[in-house]
Protein backbone atom coordinates (compact mmCIF):
# COMPACT_ATOMS: atom_id res chain seq x y z
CA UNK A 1 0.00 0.00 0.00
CA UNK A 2 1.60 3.58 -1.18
CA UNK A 3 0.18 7.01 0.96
CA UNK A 4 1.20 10.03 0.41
CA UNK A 5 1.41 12.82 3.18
CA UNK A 6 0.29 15.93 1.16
CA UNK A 7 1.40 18.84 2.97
CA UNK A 8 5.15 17.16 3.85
CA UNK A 9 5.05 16.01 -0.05
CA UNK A 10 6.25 12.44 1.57
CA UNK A 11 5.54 8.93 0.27
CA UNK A 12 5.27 6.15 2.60
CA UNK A 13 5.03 2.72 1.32
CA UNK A 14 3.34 0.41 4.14
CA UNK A 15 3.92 -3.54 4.38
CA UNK A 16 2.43 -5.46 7.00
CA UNK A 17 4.49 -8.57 8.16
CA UNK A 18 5.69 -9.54 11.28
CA UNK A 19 4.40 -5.97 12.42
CA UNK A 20 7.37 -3.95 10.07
CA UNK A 21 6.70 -1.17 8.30
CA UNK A 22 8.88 -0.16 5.20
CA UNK A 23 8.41 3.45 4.75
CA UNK A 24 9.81 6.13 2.51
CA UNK A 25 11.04 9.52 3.49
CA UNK A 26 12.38 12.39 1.79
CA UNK A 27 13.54 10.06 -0.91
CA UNK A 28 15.18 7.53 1.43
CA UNK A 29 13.72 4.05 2.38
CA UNK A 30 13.96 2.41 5.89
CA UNK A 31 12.32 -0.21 8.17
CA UNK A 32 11.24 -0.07 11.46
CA UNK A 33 9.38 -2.44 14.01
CA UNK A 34 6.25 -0.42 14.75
CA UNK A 35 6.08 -1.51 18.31
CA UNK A 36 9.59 -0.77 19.19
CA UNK A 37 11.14 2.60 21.08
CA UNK A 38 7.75 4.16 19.84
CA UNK A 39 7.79 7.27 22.69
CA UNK A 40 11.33 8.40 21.56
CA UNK A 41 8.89 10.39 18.33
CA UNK A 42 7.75 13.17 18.83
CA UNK A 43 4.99 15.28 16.82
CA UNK A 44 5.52 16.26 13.99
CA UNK A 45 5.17 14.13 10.75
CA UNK A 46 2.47 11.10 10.53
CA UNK A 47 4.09 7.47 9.82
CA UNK A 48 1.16 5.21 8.83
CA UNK A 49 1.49 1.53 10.22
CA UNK A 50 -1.93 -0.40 9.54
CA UNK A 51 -4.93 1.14 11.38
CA UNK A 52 -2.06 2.88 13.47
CA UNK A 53 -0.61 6.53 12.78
CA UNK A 54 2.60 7.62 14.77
CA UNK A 55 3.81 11.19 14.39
CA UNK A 56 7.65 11.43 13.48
CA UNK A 57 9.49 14.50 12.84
CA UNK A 58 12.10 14.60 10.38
CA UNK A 59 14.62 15.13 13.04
CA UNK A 60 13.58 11.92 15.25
CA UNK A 61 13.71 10.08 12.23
CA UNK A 62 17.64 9.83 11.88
CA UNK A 63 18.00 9.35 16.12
CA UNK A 64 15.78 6.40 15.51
CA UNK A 65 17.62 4.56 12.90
CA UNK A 66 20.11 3.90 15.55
CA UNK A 67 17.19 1.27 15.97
CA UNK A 68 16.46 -0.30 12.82
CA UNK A 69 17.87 -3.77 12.46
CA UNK A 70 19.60 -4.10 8.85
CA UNK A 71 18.07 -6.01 6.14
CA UNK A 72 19.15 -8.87 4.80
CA UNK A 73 19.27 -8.77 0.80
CA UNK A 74 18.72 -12.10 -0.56
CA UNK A 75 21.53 -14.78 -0.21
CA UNK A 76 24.12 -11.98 0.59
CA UNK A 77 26.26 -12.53 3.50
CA UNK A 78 25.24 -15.61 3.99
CA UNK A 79 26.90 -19.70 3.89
CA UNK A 80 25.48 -22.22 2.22
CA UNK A 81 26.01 -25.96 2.13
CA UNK A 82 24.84 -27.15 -1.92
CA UNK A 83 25.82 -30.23 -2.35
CA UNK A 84 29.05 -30.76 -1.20
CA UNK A 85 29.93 -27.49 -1.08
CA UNK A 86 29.81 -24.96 1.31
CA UNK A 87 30.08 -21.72 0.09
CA UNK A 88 29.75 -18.11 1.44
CA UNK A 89 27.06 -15.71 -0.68
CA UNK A 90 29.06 -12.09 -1.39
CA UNK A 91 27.18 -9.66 -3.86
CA UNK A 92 25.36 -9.91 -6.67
CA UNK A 93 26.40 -9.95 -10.04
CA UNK A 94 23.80 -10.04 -12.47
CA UNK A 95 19.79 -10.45 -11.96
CA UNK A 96 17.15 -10.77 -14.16
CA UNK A 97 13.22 -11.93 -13.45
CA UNK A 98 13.13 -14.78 -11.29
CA UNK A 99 16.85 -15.69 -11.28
CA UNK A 100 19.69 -13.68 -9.17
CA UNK A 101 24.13 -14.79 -9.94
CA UNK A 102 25.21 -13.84 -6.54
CA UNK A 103 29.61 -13.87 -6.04
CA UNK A 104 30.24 -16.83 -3.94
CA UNK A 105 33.29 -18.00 -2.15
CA UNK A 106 34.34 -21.65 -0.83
CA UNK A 107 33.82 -20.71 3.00
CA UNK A 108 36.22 -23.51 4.43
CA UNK A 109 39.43 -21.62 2.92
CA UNK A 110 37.96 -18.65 1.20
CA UNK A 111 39.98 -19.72 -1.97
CA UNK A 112 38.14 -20.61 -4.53
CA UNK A 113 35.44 -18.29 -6.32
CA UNK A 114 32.07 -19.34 -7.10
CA UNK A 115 28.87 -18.14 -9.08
CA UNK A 116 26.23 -19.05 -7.46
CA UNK A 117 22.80 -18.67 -9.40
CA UNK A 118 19.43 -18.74 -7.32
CA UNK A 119 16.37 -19.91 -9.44
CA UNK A 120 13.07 -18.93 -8.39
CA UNK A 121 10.60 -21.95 -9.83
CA UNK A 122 7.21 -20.90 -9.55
CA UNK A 123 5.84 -23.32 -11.95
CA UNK A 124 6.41 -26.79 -13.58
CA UNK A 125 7.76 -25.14 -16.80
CA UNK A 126 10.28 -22.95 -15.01
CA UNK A 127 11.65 -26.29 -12.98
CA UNK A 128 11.62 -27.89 -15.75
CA UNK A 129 13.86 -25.39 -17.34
CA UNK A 130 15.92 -25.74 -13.95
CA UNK A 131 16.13 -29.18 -14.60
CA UNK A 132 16.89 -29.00 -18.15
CA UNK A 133 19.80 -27.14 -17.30
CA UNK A 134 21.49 -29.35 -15.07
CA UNK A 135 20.96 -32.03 -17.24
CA UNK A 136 23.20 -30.47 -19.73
CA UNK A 137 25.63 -28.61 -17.88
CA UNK A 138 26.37 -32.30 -15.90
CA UNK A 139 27.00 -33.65 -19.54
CA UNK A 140 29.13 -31.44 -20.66
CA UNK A 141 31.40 -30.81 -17.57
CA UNK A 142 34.80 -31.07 -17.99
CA UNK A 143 34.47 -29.65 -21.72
CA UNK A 144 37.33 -26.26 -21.44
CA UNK A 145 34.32 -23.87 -23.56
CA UNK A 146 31.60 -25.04 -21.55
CA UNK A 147 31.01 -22.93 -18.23
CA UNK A 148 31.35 -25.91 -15.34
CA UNK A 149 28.80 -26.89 -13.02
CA UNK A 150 30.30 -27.94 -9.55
CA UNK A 151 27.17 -28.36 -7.91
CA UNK A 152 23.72 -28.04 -7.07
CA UNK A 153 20.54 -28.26 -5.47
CA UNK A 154 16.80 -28.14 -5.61
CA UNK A 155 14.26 -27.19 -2.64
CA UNK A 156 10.99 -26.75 -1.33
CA UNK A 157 9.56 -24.02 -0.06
CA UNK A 158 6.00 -24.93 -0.29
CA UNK A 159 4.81 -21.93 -2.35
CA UNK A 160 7.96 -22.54 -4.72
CA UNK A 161 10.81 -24.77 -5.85
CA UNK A 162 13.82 -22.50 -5.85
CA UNK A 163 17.31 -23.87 -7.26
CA UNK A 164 21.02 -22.94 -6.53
CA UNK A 165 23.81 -24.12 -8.74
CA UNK A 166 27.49 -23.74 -7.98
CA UNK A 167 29.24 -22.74 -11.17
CA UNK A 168 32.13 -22.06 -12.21
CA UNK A 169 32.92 -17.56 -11.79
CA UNK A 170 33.48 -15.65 -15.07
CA UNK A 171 34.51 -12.38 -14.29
CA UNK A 172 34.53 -10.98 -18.02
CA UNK A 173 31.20 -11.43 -20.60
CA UNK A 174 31.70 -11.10 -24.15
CA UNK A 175 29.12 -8.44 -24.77
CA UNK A 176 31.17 -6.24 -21.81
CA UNK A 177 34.37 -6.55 -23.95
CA UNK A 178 32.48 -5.52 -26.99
CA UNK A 179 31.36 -2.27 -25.53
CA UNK A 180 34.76 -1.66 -23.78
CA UNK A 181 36.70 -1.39 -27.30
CA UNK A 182 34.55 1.29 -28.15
CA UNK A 183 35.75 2.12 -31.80
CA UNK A 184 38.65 -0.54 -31.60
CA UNK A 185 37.73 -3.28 -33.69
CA UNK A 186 39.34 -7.06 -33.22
CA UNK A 187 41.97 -8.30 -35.71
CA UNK A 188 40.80 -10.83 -37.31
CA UNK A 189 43.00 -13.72 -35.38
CA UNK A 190 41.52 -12.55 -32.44
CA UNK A 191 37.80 -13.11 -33.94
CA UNK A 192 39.08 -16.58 -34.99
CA UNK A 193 40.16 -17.23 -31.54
CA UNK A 194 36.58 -16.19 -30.06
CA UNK A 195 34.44 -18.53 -32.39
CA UNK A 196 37.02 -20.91 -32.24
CA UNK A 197 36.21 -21.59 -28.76
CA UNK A 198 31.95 -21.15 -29.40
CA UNK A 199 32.14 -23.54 -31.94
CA UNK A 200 34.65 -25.91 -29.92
CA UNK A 201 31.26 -25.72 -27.14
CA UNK A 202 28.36 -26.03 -29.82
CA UNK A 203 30.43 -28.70 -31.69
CA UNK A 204 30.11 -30.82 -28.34
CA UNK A 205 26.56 -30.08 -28.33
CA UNK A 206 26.13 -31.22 -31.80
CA UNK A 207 27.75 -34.27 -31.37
CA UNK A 208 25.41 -35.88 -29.07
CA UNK A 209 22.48 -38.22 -29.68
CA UNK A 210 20.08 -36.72 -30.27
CA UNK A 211 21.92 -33.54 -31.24
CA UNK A 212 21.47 -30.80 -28.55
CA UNK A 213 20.18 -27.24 -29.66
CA UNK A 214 21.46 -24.68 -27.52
CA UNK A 215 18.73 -22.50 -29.19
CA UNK A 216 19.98 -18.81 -27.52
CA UNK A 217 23.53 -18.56 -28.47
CA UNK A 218 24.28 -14.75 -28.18
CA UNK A 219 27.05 -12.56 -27.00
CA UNK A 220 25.84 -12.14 -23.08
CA UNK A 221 25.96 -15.94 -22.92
CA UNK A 222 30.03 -16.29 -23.87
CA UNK A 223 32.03 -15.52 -20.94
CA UNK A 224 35.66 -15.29 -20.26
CA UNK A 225 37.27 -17.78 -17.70
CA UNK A 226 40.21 -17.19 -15.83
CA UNK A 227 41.99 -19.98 -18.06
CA UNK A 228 41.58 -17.45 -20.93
CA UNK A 229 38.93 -19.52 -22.56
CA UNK A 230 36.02 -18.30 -23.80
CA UNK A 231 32.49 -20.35 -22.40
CA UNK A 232 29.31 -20.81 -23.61
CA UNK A 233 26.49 -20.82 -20.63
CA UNK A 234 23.01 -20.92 -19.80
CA UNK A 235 21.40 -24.36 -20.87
CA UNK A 236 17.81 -23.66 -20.50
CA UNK A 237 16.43 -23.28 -23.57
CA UNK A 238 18.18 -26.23 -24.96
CA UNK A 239 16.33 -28.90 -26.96
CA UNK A 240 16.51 -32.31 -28.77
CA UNK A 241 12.76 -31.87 -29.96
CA UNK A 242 13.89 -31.50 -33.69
CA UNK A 243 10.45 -31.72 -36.25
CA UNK A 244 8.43 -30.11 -38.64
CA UNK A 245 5.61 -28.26 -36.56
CA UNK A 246 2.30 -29.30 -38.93
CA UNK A 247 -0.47 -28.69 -36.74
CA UNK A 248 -1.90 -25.66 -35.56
CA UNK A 249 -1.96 -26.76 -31.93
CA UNK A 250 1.72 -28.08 -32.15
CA UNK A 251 3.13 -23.90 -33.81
CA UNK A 252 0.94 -22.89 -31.09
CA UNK A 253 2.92 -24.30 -28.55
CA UNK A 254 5.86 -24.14 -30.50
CA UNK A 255 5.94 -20.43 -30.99
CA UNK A 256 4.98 -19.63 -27.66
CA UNK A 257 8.30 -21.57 -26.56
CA UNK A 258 10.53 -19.79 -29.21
CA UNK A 259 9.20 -16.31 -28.07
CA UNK A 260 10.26 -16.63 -24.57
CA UNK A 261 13.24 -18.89 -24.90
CA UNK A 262 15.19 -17.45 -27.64
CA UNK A 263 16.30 -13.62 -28.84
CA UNK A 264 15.20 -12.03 -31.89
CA UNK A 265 18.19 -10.89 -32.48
CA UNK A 266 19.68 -14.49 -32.96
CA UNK A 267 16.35 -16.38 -33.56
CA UNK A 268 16.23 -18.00 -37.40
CA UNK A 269 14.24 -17.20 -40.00
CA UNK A 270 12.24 -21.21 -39.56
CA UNK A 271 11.52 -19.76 -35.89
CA UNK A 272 10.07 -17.02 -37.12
CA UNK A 273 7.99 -18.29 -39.52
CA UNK A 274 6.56 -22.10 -38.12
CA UNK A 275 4.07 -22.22 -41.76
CA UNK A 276 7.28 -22.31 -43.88
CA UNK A 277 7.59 -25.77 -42.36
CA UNK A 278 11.22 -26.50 -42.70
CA UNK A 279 12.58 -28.37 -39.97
CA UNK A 280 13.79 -26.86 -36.59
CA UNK A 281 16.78 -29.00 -35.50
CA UNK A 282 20.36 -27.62 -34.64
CA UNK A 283 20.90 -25.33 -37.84
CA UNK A 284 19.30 -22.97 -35.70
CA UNK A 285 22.39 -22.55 -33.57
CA UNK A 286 24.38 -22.49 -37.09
CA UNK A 287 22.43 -19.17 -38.17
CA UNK A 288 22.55 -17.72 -34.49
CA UNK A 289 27.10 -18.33 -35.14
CA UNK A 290 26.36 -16.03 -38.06
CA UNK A 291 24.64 -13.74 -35.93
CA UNK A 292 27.43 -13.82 -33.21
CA UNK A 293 30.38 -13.60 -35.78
CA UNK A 294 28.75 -10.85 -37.64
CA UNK A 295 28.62 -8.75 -34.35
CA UNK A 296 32.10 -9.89 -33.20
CA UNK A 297 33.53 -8.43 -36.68
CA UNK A 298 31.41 -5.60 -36.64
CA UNK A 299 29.92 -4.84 -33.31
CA UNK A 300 26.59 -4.24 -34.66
CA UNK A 301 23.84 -6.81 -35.16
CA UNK A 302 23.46 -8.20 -39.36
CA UNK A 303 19.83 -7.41 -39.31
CA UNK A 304 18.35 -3.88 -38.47
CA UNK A 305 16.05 -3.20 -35.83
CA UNK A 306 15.88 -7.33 -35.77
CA UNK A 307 13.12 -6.90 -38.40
CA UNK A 308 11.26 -10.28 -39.29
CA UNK A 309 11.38 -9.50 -42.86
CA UNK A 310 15.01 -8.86 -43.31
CA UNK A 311 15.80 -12.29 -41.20
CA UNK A 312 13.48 -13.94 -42.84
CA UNK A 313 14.93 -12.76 -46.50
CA UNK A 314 18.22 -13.32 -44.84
CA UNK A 315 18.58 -9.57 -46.49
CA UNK A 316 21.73 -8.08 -44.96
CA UNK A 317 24.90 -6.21 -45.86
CA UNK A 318 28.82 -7.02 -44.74
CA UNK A 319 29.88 -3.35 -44.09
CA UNK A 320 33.40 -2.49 -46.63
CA UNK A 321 34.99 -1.71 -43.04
CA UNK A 322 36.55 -3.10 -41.16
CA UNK A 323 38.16 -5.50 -43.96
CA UNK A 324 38.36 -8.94 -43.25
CA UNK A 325 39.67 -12.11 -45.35
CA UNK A 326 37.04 -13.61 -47.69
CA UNK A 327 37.17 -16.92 -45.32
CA UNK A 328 35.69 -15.13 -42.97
CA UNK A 329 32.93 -13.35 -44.79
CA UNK A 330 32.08 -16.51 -46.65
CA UNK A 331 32.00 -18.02 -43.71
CA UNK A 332 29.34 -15.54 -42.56
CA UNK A 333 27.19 -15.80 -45.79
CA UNK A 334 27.20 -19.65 -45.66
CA UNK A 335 26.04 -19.38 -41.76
CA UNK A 336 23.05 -16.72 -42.80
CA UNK A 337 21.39 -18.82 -45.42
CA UNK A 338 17.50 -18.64 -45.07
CA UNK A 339 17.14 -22.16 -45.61
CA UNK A 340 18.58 -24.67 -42.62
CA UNK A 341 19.32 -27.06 -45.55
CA UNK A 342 21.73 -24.49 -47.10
CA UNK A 343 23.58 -24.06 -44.09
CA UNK A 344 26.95 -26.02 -42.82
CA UNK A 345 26.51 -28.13 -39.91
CA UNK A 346 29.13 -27.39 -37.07
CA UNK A 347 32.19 -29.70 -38.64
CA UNK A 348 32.40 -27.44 -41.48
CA UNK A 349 33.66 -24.63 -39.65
CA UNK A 350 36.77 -26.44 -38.47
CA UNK A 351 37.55 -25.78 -42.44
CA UNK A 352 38.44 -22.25 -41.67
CA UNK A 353 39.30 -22.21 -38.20
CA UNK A 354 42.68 -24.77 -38.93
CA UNK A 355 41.45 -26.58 -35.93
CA UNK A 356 39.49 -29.76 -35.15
CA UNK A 357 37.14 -29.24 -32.32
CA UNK A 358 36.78 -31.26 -28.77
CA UNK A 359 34.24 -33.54 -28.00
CA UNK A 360 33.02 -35.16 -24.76
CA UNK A 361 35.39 -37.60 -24.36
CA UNK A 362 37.89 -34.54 -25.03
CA UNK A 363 39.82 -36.39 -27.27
CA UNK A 364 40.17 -34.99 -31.04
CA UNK A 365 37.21 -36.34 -33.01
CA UNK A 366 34.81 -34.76 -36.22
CA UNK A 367 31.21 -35.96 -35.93
């Protein structure tokens, strides 16, 4: 509930639990027990609490934080046993929705650094998701490109299912590199050394049976380990489901699942459009490594505005600067075909990159 005081021009915002009220004033928010050290106010401006009004002047207000006990913001500050692990929770790093990365450090020794991620499940779909993750992130530990899970755990709350994996800490993303060159664009053996190491991770992927579809390959999901590496993460909206969607019920579905498991900016053109009725398998991932080399050469995305009629034309332009070799740019037109059937598979890259790629059994293989 949100009051406003109209004469002090002061919002308070009231929550009832365990008799605390949060309450805003003059721009800065605070909580107090409302039963607590109540005659040190005196009269002057009106804190609602419930069906109870105490009068607080401005002055009172800073002697009585002396008695307002701190907050505790999420996991921070505290240690957690996950698995067979015990780590303590620092700050956090990144948060989105229903999902928080908190800094995390082995609390034994001290060490070791950790990112913990804390999953908020408030369905079956979003456990599932959890789930899915896990899944794929246990079979692909111990691959160098593929961000390692060291462990993890699911509970009960009884409203929710929440989740906390111990993974491996990143301290660098690719998309925060990208914006710290400004102007500076990479020579082209560095580019070959990024994808290089994305396609070492998707070729992995590929290789398994059925072939896994990491389906949201993008710059914010490469991160840089402290091996120098470059690693692919978040495993969530992988999938083995690879068909031609026919029914109506079935693209229903189907779209609903593209639209809030991959990016547009990435997503290809068969994902936009289910009634073309080409297959959805892995080439999507094979268009998305256009995508991503397109903006690693040029910092910009290949399609403007992500507009659904360029993608779908696969209508795009290599810019005349900076100049690369024509293995790379043919690489990118072979990777941005319209049709999956036109595209490579994963293998073919190792044709440019002088490299053959790692699979699971991290020995050197081709698919």
């Amino acid at each position: 509930m949100l009051m406003c005081c109209e004469k002090q021009h002061t919002w308070v915002l009231l929550r009832i639990e365990n008799v605390v009220s949060y309450y805003v004033i003059l721009g800065k928010c605070h909580s107090i027990p409302c039963f607590n050290a109540i005659d040190t106010l005196s009269n002057s401006l009106p804190i609602f609490a419930g069906p109870f009004i105490f009068p607080l002047s401005s002055s009172d207000m800073w002697r009585f934080k002396q008695f307002m006990p701190k907050e505790q913001n999420g996991l921070e500050g505290r240690s957690i046993d996950i698995g067979d692990l015990k780590v303590h929770v620092r700050n956090v790093i990144a948060e989105g929705g229903f999902s928080c990365v908190y800094l995390a450090r082995e609390a034994i020794h001290g060490s070791k650094q950790y990112a913990l991620k804390h999953i908020i499940c408030n369905d079956e779909e979003s456990l599932e998701l959890v789930m899915k993750e896990i899944r794929v992130m246990k079979l692909l530990k111990g691959h160098p490109n593929v961000v390692t899970l060291h462990s993890h755990t699911i509970f009960d709350t009884g409203r929710t299912k929440e989740a906390l994996l111990v993974m491996e800490y990143c301290e660098k993303s690719l998309v925060s590199v990208l914006e710290s060159r400004g102007a500076g664009y990479f020579e082209e053996k560095q580019i070959l050394t990024i994808f290089r190491d994305v396609c070492n991770a998707v070729f992995a992927m590929h290789c398994q049976s059925p072939p896994i579809a990491h389906r949201d390959l993008k710059a914010e999901n490469l991160l840089l380990g402290s091996d120098g590496l470059w690693k692919l993460c978040d495993f969530g909206s992988t999938s083995t489901n690879h068909k031609r969607f026919e029914k109506p019920e079935e693209m229903g579905v189907e779209e609903d699942n593209i639209r809030k498991h991959t990016t547009p900016a990435y997503r290809a053109p068969e994902m936009w459009d289910l009634l073309r009725r080409e297959l959805i398998n892995e080439k999507v991932d094979i268009w998305a490594l256009g995508c991503l080399l397109f903006r690693i050469c040029y910092f910009k995305s290949a399609f403007d505005g992500e507009s659904k009629l360029q993608i779908l034309n696969g209508n795009y332009r290599i810019p005349d600067m900076p100049k690369y070799s024509t293995s790379v740019t043919d690489l990118l037109n072979d990777m941005l075909q319209s049709s999956p059937d036109a595209r490579p598979d994963i293998t073919q890259a190792s044709v440019l990159l002088d490299r053959p790629f790692i699979s699971m059994n991290l020995g050197m293989v081709s698919c």
